[in-house]
Protein backbone atom coordinates (compact mmCIF):
# COMPACT_ATOMS: atom_id res chain seq x y z
CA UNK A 1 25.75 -15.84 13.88
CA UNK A 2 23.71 -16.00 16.73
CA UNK A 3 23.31 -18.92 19.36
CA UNK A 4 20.22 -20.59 18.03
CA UNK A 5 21.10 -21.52 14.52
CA UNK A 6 17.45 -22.61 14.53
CA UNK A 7 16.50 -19.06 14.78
CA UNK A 8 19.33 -18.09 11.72
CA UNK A 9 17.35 -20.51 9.19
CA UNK A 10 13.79 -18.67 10.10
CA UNK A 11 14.82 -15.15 9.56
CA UNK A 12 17.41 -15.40 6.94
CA UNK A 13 21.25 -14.11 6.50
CA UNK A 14 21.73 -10.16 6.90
CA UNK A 15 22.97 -10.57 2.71
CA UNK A 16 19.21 -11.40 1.74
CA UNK A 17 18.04 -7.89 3.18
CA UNK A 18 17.54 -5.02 1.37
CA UNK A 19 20.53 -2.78 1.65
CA UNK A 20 19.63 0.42 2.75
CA UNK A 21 20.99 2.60 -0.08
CA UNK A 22 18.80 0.81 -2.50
CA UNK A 23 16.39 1.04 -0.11
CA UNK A 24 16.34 5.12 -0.10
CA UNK A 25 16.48 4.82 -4.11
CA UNK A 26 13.27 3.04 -3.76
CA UNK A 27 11.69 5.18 -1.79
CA UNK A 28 13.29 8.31 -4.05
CA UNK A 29 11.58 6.45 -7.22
CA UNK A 30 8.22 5.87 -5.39
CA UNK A 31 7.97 9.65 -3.92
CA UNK A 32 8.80 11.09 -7.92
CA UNK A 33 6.52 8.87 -9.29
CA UNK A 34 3.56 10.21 -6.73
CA UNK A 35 4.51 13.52 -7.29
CA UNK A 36 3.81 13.19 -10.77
CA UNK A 37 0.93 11.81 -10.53
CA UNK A 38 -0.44 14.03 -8.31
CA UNK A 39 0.48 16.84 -11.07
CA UNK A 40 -1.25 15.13 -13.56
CA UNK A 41 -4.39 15.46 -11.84
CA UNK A 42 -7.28 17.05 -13.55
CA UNK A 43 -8.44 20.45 -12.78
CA UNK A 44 -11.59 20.32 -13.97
CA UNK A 45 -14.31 17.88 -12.54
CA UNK A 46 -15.82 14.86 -15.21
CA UNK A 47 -19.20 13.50 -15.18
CA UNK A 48 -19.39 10.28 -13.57
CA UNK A 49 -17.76 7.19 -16.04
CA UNK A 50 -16.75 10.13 -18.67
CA UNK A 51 -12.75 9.48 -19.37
CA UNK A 52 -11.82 12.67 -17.24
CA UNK A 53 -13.73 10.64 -14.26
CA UNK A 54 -12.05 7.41 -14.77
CA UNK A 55 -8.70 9.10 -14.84
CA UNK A 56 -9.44 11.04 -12.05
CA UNK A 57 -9.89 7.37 -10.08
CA UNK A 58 -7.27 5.54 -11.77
CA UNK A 59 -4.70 8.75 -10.42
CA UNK A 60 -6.34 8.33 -7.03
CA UNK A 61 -5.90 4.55 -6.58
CA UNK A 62 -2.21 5.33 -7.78
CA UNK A 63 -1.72 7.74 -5.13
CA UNK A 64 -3.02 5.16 -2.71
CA UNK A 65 -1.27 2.71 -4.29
CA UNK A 66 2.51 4.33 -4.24
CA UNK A 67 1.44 5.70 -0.54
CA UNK A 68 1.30 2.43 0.97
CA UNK A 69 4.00 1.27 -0.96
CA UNK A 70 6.17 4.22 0.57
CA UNK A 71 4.86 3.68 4.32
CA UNK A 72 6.20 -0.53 3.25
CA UNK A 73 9.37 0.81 2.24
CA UNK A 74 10.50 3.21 5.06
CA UNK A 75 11.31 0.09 6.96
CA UNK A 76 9.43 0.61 9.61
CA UNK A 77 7.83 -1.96 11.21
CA UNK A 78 4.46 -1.30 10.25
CA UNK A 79 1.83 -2.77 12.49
CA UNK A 80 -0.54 -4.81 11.21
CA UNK A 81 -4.06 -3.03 11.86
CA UNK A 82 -2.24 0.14 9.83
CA UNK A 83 -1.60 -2.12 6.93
CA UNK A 84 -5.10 -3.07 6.75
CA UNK A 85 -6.46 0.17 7.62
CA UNK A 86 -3.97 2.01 4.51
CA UNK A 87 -5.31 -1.31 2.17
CA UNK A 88 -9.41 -0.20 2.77
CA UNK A 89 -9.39 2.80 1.08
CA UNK A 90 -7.43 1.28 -1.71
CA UNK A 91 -10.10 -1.71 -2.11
CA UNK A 92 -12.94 0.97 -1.93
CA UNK A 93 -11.06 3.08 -4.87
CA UNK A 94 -10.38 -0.30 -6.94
CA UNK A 95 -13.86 -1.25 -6.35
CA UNK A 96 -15.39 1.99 -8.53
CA UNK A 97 -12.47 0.87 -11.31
CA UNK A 98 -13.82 -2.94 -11.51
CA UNK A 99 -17.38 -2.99 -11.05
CA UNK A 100 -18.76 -6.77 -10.87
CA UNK A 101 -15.33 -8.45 -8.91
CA UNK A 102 -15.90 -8.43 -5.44
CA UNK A 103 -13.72 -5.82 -4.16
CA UNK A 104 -16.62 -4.08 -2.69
CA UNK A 105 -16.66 -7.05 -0.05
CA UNK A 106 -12.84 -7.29 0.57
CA UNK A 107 -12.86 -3.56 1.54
CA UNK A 108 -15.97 -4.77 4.00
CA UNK A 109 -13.79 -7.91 5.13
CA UNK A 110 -10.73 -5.22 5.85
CA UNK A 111 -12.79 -3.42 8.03
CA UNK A 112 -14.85 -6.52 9.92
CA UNK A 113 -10.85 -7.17 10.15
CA UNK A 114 -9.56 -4.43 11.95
CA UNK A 115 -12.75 -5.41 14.71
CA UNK A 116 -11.59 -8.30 15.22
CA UNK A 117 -7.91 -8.31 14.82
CA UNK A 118 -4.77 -8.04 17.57
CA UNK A 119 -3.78 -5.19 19.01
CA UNK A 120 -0.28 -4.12 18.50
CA UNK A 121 0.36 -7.01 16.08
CA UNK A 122 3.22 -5.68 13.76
CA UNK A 123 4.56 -6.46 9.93
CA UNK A 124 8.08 -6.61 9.85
């Protein structure tokens, strides 16, 4: 218990954190499941919105997916301009899976973002 029990209320009791076995069985589960999706990937290329093609993007935006989930998980503190530069790419891969929603403009919004946001600002 620290001094400022003001402080204690804000960031929470030590039992409400992720334990950091179940945090490494996490991060086991996340690395198998991008493994095997990374071996399921095609080998040969698809015509533009054939099924091969759409698989081939729904495996990549996976890949992104689970990597940014790993990167989250390591507990590191993970500074705020990566997060939004690791979410872009994401965005732009989502946006070729859902034509018509505007993801197209939140991957542009991410970038005008990382122009204009704080240096060294971190996610904890």
């Amino acid at each position: 218990m620290s001094d400022h029990p003001e402080n204690e209320n804000q960031r929470g009791s030590r039992r409400g954190r992720m334990q950091p076995e179940r945090r490494e069985q996490v991060l086991e589960a996340l690395h198998e499941v991008r493994a095997r999706a990374q071996s399921a990937w095609p080998e040969e290329k698809s015509p533009q919105l054939s099924q091969g093609w759409v698989d081939r993007r729904r495996l990549l935006l996976l890949d992104l997916v689970l990597g940014v989930g790993e990167e989250l998980m390591r507990g590191d503190t993970l500074g705020a301009r990566e997060l939004a530069e690791r979410l872009h790419p994401v965005l732009v891969a989502a946006r070729e899976l859902a034509p018509g929603y505007s993801l197209g403009k939140a991957a542009d919004l991410v970038l005008e973002a990382l122009e204009e946001g704080e240096p060294g600002l971190e996610v904890d």
